[in-house]
N, C-alpha and C. Protein backbone atom coordinates (compact mmCIF):
# COMPACT_ATOMS: atom_id res chain seq x y z
N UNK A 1 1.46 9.37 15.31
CA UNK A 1 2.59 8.73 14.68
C UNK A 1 2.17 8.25 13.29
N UNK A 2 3.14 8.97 11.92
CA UNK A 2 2.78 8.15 11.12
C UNK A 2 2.94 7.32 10.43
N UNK A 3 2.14 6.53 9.77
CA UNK A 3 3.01 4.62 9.40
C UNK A 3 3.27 5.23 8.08
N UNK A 4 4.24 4.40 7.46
CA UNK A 4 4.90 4.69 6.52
C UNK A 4 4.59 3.16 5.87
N UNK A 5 4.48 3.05 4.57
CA UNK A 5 4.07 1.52 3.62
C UNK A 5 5.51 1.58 2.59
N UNK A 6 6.27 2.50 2.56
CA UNK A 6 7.17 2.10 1.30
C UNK A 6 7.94 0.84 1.54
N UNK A 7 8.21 0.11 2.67
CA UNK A 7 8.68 -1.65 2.42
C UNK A 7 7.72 -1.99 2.04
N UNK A 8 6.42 -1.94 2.01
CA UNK A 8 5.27 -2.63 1.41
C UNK A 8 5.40 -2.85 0.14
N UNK A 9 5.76 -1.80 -0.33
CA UNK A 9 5.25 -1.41 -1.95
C UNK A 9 6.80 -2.23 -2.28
N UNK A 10 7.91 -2.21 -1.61
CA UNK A 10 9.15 -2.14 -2.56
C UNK A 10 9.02 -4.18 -2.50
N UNK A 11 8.58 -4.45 -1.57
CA UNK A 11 8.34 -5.93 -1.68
C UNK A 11 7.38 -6.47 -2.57
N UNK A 12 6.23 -6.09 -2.69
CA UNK A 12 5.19 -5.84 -3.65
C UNK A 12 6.02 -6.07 -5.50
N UNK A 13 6.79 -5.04 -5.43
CA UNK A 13 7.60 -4.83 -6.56
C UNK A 13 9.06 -5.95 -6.76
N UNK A 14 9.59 -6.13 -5.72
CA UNK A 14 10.43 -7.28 -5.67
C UNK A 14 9.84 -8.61 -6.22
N UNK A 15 8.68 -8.97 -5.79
CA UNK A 15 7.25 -10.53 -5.73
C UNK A 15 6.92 -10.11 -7.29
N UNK A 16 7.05 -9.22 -8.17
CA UNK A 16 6.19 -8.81 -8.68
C UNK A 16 4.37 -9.28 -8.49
N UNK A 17 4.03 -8.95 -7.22
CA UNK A 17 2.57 -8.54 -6.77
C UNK A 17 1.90 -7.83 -7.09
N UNK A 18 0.49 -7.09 -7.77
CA UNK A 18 -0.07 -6.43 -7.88
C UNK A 18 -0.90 -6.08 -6.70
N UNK A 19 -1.31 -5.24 -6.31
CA UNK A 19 -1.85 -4.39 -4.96
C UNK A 19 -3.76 -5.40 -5.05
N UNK A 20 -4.09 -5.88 -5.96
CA UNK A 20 -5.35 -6.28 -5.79
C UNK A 20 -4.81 -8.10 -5.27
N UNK A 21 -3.51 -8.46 -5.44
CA UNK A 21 -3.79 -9.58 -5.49
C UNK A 21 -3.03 -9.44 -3.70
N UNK A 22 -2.47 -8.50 -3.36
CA UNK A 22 -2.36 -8.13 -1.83
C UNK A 22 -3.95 -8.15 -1.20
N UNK A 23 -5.01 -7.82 -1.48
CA UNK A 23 -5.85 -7.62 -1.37
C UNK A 23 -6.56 -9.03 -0.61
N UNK A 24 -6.30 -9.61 -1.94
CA UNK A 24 -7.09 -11.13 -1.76
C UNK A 24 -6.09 -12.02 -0.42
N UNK A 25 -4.96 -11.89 -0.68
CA UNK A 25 -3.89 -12.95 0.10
C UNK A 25 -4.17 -12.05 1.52
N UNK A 26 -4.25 -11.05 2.13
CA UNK A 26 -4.30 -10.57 2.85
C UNK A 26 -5.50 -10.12 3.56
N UNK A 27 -6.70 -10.54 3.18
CA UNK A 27 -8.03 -10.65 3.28
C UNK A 27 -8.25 -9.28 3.99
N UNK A 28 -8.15 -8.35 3.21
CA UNK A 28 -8.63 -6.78 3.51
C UNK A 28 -9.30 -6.30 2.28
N UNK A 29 -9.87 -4.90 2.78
CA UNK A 29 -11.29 -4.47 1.87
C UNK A 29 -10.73 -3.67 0.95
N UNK A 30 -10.90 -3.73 -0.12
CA UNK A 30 -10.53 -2.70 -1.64
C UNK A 30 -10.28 -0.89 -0.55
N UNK A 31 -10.93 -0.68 0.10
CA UNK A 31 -11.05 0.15 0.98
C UNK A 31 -10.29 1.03 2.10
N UNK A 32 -9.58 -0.08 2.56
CA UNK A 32 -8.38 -0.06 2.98
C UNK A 32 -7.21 -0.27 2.63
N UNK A 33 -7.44 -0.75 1.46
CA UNK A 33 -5.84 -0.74 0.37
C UNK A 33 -6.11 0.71 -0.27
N UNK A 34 -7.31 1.24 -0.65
CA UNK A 34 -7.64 2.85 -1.08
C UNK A 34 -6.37 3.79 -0.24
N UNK A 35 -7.34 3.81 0.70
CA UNK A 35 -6.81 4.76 2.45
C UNK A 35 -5.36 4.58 2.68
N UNK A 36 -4.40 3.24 2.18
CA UNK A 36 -3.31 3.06 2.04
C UNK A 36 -2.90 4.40 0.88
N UNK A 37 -3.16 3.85 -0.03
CA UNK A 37 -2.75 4.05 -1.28
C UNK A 37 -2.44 5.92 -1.39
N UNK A 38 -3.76 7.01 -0.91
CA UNK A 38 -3.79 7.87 -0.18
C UNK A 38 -2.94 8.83 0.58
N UNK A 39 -2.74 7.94 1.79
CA UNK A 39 -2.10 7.89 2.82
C UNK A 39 -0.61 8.12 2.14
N UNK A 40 -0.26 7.17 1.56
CA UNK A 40 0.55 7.42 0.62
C UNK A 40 1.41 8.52 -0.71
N UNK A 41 -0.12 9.11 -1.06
CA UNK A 41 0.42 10.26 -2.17
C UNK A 41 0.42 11.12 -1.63
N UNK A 42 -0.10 11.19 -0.20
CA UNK A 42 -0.44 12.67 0.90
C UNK A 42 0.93 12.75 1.33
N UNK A 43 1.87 11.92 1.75
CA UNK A 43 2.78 11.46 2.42
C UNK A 43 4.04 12.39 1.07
N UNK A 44 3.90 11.84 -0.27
CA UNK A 44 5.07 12.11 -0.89
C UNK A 44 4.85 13.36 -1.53
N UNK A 45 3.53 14.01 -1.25
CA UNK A 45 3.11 15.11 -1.55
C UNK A 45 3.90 16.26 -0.70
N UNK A 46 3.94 16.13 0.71
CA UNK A 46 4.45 16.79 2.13
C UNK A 46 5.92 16.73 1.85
N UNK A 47 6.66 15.42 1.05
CA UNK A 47 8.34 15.81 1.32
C UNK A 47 8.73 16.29 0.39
């Protein structure tokens, strides 16, 4: 099954948030916001 992040990003953009400061508030690794990020262009690449 695969997860989908675009409410992520569109809230992100609503907060005006930057993805590093998700990072910090959300105490995850540069690493796994990568593998997001990814996950992501693979995703809009396929539709």
């Amino acid at each position: 099954m695969a997860v989908k992040y675009d409410k992520l990003w569109d809230i992100l953009k609503e907060r005006n948030m930057m993805k590093t400061k998700l990072v910090h508030a959300a105490k995850i690794s540069n690493n796994a916001m990568a593998k997001q990020k990814r996950t992501r262009m693979s995703d809009s690449k396929s539709s």
